[in-house]
PDB file of N, CA and C in Angstrom:
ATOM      1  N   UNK A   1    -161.289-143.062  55.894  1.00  0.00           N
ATOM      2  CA  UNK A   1    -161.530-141.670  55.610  1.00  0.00           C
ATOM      3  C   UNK A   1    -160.889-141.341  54.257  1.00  0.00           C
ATOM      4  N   UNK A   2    -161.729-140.587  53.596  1.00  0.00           N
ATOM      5  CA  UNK A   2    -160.688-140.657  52.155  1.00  0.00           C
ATOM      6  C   UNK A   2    -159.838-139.158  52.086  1.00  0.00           C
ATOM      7  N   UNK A   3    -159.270-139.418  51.067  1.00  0.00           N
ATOM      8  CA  UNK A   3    -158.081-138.791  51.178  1.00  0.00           C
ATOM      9  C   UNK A   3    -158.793-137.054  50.650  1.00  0.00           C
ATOM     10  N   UNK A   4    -157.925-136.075  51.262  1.00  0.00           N
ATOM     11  CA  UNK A   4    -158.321-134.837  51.503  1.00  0.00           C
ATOM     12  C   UNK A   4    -157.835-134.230  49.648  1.00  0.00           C
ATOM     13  N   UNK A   5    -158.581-133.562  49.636  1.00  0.00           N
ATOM     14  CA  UNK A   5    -158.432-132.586  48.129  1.00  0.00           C
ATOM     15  C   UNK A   5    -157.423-131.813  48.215  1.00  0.00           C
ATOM     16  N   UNK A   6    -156.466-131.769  46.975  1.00  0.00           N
ATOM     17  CA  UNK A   6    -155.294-130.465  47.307  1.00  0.00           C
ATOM     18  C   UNK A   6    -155.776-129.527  47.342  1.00  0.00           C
ATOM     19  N   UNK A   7    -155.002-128.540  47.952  1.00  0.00           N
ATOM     20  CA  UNK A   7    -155.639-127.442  48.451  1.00  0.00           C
ATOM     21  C   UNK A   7    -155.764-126.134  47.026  1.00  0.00           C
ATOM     22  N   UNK A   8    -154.950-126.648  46.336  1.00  0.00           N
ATOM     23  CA  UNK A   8    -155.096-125.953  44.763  1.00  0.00           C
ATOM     24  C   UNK A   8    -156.581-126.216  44.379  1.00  0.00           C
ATOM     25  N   UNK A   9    -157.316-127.505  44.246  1.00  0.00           N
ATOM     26  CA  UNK A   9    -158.496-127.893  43.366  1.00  0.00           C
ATOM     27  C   UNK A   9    -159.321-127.009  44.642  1.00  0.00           C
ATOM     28  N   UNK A  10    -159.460-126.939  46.092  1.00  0.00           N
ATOM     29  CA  UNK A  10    -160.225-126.004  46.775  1.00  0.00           C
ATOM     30  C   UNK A  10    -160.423-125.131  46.359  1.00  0.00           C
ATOM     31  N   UNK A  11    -159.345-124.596  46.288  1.00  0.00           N
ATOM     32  CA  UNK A  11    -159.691-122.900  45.670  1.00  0.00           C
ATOM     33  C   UNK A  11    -160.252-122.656  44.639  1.00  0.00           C
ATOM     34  N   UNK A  12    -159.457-123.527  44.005  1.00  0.00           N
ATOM     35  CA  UNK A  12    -160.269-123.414  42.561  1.00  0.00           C
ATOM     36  C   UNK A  12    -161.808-123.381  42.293  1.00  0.00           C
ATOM     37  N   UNK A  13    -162.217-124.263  43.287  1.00  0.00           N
ATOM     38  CA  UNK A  13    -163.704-124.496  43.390  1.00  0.00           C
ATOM     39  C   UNK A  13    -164.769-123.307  44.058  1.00  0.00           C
ATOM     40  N   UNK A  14    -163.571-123.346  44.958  1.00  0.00           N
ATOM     41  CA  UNK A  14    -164.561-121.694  45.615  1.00  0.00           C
ATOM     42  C   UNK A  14    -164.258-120.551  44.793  1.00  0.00           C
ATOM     43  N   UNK A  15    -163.304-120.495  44.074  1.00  0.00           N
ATOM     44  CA  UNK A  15    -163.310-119.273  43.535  1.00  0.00           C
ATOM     45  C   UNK A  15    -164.421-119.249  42.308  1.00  0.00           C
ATOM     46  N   UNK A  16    -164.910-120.593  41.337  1.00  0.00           N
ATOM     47  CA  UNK A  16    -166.051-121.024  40.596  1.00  0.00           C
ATOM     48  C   UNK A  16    -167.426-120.708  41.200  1.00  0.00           C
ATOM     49  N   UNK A  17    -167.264-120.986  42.409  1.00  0.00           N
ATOM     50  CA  UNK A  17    -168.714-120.843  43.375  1.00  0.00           C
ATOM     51  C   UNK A  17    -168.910-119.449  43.582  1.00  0.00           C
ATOM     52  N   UNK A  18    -167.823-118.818  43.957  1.00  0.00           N
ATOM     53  CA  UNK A  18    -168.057-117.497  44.726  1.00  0.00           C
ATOM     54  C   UNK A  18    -168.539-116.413  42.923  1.00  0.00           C
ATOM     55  N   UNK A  19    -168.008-117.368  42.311  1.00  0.00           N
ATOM     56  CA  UNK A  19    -168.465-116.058  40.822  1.00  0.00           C
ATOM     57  C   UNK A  19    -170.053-116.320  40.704  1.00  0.00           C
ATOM     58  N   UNK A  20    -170.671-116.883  40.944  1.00  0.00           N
ATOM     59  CA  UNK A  20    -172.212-116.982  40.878  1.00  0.00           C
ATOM     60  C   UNK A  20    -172.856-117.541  39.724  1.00  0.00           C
ATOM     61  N   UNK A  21    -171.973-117.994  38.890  1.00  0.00           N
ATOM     62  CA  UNK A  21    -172.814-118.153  37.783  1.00  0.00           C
ATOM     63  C   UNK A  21    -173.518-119.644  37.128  1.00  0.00           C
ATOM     64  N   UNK A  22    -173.533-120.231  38.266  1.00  0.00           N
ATOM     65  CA  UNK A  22    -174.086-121.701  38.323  1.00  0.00           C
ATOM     66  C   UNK A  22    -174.287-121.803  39.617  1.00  0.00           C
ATOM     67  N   UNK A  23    -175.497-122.540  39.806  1.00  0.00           N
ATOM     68  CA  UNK A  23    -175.937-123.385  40.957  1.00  0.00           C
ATOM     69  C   UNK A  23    -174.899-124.287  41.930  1.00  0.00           C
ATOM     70  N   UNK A  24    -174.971-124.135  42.879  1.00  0.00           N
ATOM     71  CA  UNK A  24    -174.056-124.706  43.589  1.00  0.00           C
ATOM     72  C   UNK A  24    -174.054-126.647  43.730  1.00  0.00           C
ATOM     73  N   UNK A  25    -175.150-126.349  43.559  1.00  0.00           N
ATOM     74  CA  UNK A  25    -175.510-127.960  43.574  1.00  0.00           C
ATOM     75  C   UNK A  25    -174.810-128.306  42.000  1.00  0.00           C
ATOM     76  N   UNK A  26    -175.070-127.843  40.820  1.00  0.00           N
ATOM     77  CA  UNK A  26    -174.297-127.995  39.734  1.00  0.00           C
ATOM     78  C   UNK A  26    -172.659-127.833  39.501  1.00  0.00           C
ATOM     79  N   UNK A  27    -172.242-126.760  40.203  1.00  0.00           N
ATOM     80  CA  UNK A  27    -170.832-126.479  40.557  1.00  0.00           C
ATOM     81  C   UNK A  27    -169.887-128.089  41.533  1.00  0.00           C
ATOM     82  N   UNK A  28    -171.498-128.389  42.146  1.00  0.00           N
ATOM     83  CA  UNK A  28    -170.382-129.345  43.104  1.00  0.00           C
ATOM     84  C   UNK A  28    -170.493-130.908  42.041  1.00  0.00           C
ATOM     85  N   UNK A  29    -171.557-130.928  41.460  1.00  0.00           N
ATOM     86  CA  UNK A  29    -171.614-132.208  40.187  1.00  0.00           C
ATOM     87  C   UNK A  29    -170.449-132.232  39.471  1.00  0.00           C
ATOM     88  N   UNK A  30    -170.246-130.996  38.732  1.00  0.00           N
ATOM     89  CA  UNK A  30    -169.241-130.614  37.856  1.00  0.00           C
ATOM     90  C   UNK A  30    -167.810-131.489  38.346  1.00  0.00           C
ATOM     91  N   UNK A  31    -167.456-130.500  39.510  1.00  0.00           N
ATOM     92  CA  UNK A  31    -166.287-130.812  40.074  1.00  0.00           C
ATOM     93  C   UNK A  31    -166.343-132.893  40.997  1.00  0.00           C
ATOM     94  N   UNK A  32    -167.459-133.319  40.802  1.00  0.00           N
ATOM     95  CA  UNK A  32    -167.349-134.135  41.482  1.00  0.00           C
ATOM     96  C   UNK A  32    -167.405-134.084  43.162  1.00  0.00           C
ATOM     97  N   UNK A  33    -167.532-133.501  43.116  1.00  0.00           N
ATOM     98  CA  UNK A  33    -167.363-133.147  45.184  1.00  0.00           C
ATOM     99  C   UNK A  33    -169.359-133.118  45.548  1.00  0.00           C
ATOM    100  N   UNK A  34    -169.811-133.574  46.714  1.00  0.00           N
ATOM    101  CA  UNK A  34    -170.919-133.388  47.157  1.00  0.00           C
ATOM    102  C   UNK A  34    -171.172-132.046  47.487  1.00  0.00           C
ATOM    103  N   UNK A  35    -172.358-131.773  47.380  1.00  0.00           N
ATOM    104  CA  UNK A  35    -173.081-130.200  47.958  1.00  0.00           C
ATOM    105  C   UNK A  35    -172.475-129.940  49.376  1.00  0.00           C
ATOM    106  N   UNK A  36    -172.873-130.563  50.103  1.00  0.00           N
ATOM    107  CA  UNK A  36    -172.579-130.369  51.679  1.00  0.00           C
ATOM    108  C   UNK A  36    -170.843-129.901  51.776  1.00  0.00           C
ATOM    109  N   UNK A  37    -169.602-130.454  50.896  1.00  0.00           N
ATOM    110  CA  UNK A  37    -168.485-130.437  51.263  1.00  0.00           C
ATOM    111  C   UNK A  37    -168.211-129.325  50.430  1.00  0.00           C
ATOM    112  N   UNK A  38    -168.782-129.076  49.274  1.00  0.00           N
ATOM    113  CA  UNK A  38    -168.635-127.359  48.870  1.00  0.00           C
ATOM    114  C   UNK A  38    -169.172-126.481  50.017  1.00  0.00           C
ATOM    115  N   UNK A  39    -169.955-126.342  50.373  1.00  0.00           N
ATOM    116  CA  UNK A  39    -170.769-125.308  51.320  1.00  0.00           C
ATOM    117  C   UNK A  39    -169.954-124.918  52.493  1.00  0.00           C
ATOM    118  N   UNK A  40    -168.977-126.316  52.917  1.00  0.00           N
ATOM    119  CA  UNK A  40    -168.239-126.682  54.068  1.00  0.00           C
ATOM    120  C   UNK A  40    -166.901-125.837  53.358  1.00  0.00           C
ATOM    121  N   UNK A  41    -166.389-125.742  52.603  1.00  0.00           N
ATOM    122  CA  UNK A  41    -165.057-125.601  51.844  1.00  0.00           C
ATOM    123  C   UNK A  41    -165.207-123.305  51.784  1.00  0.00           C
ATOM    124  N   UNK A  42    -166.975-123.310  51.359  1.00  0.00           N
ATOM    125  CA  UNK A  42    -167.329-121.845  51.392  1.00  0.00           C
ATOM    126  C   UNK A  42    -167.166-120.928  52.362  1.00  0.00           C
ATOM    127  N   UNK A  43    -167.639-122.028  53.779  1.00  0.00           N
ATOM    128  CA  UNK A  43    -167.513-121.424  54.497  1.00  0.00           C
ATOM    129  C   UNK A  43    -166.615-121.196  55.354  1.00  0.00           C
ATOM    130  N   UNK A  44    -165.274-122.227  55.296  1.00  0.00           N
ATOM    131  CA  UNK A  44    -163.912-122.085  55.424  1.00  0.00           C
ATOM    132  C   UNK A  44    -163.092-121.064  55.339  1.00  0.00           C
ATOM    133  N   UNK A  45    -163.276-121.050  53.455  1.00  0.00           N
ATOM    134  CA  UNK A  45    -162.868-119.570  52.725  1.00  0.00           C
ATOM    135  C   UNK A  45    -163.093-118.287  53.296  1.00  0.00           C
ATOM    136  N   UNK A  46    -164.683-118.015  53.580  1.00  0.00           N
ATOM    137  CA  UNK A  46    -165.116-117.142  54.172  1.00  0.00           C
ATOM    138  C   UNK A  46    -164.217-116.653  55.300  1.00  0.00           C
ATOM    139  N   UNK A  47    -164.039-117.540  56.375  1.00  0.00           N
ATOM    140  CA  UNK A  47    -163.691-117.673  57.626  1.00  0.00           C
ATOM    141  C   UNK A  47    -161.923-117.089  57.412  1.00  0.00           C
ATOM    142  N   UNK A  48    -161.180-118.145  56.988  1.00  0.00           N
ATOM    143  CA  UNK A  48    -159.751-117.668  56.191  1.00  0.00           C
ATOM    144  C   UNK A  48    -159.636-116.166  55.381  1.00  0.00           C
ATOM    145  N   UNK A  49    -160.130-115.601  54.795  1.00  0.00           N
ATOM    146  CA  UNK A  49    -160.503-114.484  54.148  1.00  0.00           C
ATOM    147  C   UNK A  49    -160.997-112.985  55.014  1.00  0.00           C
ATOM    148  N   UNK A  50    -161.915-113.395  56.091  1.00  0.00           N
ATOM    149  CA  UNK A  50    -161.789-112.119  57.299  1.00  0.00           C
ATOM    150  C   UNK A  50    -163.418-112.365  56.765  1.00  0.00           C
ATOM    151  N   UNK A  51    -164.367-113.069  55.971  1.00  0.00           N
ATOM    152  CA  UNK A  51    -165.236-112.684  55.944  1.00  0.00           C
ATOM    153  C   UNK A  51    -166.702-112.922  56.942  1.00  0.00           C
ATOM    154  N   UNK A  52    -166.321-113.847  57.755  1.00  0.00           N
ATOM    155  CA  UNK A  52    -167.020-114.545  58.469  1.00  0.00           C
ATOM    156  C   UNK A  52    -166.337-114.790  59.569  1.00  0.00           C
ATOM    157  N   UNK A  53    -166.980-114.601  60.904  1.00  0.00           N
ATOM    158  CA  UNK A  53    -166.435-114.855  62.309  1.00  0.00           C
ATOM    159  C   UNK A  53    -165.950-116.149  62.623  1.00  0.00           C
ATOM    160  N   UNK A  54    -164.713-116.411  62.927  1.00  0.00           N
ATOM    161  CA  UNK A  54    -164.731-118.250  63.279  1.00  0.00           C
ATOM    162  C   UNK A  54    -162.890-118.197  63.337  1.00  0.00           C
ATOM    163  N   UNK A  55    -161.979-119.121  63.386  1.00  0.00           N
ATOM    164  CA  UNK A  55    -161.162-119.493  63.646  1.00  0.00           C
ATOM    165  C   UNK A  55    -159.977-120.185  62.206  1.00  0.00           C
ATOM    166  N   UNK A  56    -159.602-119.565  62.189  1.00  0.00           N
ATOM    167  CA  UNK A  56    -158.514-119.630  60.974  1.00  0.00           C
ATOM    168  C   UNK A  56    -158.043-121.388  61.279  1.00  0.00           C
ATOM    169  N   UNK A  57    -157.783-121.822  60.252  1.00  0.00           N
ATOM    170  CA  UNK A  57    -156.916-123.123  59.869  1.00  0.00           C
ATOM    171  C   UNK A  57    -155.212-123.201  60.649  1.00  0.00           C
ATOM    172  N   UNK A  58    -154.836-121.942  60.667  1.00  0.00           N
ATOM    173  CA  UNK A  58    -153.820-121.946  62.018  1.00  0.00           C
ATOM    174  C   UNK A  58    -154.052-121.602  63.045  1.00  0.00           C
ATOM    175  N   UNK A  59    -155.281-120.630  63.311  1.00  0.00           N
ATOM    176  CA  UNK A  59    -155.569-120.594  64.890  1.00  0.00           C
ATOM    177  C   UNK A  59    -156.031-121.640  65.273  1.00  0.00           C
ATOM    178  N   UNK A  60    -156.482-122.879  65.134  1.00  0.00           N
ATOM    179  CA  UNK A  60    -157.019-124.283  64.789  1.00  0.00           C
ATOM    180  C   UNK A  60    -155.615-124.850  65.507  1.00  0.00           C
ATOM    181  N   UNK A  61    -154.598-124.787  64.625  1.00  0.00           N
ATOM    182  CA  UNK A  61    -153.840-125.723  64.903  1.00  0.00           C
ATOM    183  C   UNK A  61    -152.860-125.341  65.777  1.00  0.00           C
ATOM    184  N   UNK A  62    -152.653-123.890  66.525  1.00  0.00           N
ATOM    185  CA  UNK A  62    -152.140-123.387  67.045  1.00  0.00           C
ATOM    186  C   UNK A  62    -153.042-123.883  68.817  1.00  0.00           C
ATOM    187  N   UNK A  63    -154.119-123.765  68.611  1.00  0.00           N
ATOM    188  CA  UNK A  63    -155.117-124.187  69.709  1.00  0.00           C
ATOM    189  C   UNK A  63    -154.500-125.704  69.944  1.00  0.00           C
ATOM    190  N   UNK A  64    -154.899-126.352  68.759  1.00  0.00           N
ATOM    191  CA  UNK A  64    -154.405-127.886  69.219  1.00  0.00           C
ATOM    192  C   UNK A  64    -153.225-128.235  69.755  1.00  0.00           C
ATOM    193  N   UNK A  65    -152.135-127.563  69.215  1.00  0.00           N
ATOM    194  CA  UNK A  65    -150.738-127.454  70.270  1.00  0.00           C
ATOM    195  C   UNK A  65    -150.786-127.212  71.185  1.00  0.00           C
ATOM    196  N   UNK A  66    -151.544-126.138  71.815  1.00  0.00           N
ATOM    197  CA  UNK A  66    -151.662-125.156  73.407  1.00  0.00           C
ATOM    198  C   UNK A  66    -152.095-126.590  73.959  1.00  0.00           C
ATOM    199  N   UNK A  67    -153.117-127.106  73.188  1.00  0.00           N
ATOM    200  CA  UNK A  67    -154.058-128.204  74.539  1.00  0.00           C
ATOM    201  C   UNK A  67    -153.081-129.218  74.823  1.00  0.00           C
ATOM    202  N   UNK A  68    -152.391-130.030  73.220  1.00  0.00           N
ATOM    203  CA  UNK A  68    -151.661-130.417  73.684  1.00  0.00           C
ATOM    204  C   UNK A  68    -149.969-130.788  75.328  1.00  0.00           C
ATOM    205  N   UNK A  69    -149.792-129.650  75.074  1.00  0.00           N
ATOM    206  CA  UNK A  69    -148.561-129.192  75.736  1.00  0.00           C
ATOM    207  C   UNK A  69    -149.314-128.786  76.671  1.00  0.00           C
ATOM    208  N   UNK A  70    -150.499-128.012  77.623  1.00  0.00           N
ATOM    209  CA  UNK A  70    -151.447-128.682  78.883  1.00  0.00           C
ATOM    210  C   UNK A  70    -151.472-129.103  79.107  1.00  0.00           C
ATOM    211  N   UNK A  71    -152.069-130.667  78.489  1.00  0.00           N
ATOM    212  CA  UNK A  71    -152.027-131.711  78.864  1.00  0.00           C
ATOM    213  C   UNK A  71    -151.121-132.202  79.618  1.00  0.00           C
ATOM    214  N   UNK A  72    -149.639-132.337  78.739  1.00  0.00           N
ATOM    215  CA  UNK A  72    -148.507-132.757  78.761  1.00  0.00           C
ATOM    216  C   UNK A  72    -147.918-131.944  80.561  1.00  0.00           C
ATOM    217  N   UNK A  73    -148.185-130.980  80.613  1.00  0.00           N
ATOM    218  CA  UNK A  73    -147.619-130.518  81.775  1.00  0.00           C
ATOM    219  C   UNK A  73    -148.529-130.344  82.596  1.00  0.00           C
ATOM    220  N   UNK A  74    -149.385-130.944  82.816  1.00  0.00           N
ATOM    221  CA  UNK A  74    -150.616-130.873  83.663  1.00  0.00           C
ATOM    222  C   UNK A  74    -150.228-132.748  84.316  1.00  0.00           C
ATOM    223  N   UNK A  75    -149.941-133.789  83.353  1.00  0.00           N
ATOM    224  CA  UNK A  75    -149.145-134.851  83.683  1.00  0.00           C
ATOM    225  C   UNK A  75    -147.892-134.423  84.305  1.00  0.00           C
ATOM    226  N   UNK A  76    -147.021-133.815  83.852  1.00  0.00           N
ATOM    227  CA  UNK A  76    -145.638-133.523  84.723  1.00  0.00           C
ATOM    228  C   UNK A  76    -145.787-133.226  85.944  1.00  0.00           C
ATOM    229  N   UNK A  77    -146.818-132.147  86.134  1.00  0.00           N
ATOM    230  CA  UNK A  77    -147.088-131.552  87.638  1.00  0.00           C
ATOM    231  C   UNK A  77    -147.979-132.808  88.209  1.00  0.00           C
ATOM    232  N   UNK A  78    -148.795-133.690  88.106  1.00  0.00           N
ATOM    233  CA  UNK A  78    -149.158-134.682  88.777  1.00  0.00           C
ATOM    234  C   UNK A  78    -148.161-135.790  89.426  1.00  0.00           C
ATOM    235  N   UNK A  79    -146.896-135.808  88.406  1.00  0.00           N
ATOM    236  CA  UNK A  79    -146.051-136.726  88.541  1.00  0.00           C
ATOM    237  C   UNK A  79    -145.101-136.094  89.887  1.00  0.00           C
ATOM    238  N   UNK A  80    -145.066-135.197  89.578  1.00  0.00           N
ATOM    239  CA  UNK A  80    -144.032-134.109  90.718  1.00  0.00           C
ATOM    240  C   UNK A  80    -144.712-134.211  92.514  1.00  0.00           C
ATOM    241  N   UNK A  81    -145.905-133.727  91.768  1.00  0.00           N
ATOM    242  CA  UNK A  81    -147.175-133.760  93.164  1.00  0.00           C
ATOM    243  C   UNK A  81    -146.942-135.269  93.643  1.00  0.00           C
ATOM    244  N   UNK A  82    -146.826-136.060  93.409  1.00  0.00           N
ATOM    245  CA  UNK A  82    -146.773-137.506  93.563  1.00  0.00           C
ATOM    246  C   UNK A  82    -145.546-138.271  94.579  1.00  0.00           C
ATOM    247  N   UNK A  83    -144.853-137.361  93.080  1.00  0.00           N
ATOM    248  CA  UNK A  83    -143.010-138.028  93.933  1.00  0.00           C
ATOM    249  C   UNK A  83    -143.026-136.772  95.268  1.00  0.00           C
ATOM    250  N   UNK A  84    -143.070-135.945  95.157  1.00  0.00           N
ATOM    251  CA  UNK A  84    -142.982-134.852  96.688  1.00  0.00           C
ATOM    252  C   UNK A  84    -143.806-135.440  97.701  1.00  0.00           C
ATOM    253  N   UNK A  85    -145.095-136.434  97.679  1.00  0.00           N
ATOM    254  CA  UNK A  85    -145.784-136.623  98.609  1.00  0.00           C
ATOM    255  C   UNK A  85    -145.017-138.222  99.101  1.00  0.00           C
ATOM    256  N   UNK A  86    -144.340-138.772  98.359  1.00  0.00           N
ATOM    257  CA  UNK A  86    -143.967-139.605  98.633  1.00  0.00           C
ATOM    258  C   UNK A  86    -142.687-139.379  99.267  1.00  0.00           C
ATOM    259  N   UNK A  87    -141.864-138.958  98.613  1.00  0.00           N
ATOM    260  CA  UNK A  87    -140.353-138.111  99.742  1.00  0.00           C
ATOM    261  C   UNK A  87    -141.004-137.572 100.847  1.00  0.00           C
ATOM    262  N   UNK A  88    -142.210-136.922 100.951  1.00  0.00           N
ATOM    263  CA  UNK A  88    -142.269-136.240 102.263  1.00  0.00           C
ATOM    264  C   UNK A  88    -142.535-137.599 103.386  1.00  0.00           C
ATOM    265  N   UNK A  89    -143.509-138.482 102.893  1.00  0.00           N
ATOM    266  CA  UNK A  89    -143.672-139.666 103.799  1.00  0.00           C
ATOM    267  C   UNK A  89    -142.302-140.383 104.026  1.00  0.00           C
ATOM    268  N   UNK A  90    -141.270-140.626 102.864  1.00  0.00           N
ATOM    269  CA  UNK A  90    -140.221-141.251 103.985  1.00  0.00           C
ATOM    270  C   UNK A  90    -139.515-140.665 104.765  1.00  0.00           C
ATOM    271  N   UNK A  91    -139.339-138.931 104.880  1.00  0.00           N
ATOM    272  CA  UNK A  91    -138.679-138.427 105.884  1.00  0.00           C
ATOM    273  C   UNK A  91    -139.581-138.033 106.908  1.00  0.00           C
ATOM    274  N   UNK A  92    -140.820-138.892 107.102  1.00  0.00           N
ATOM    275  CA  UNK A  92    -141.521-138.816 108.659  1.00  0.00           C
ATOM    276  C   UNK A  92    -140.770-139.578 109.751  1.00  0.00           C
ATOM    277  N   UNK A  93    -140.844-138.842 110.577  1.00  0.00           N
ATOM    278  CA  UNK A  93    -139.421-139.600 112.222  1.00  0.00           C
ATOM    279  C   UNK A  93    -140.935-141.334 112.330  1.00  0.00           C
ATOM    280  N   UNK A  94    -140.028-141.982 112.851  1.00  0.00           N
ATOM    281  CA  UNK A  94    -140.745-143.136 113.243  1.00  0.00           C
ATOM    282  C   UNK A  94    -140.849-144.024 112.208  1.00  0.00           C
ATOM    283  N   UNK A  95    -139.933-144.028 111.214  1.00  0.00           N
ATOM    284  CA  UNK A  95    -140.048-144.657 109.929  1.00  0.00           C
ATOM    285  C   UNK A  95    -138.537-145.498 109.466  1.00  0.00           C
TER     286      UNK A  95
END
């Protein structure tokens, strides 16, 4: 996977794009970057900016923690459920 663009040359690029005064397909030649990963970078901005409905770059990663740490205690409580069913079987009489 190659390595991600600083987040300085992003902006920079959308802020070139968002002024209108070249083709986007030319804007993304210029800068070297493909069409598709400008458009992708636009609509990011958008999104980050309030302009477009969607999920911020920290609500993103704030989500990925939550699932994380679910996970994680969704294992703990299996492990618990486990050891309790097993203590309960050795204190059955006849054992």
């Amino acid at each position: 996977m190659p390595k991600p663009y600083p987040k300085e040359f992003r902006d920079d690029v959308v802020a070139v794009a968002r002024k209108g005064e070249a083709p986007l397909s030319q804007i993304a030649k210029d800068f070297g970057i493909s069409e598709g990963c400008l458009h992708n970078w636009l609509k990011s901005a958008d999104v980050e900016d309030g302009l477009r409905a969607g999920a911020t770059g920290a609500e993103k990663a704030e989500l990925r923690e939550l699932k994380k740490r679910n996970r994680l205690l969704e294992q703990e409580n299996e492990v618990l459920r486990r050891a309790a069913a097993y203590l309960s079987q050795a204190n059955l009489p006849g054992k």
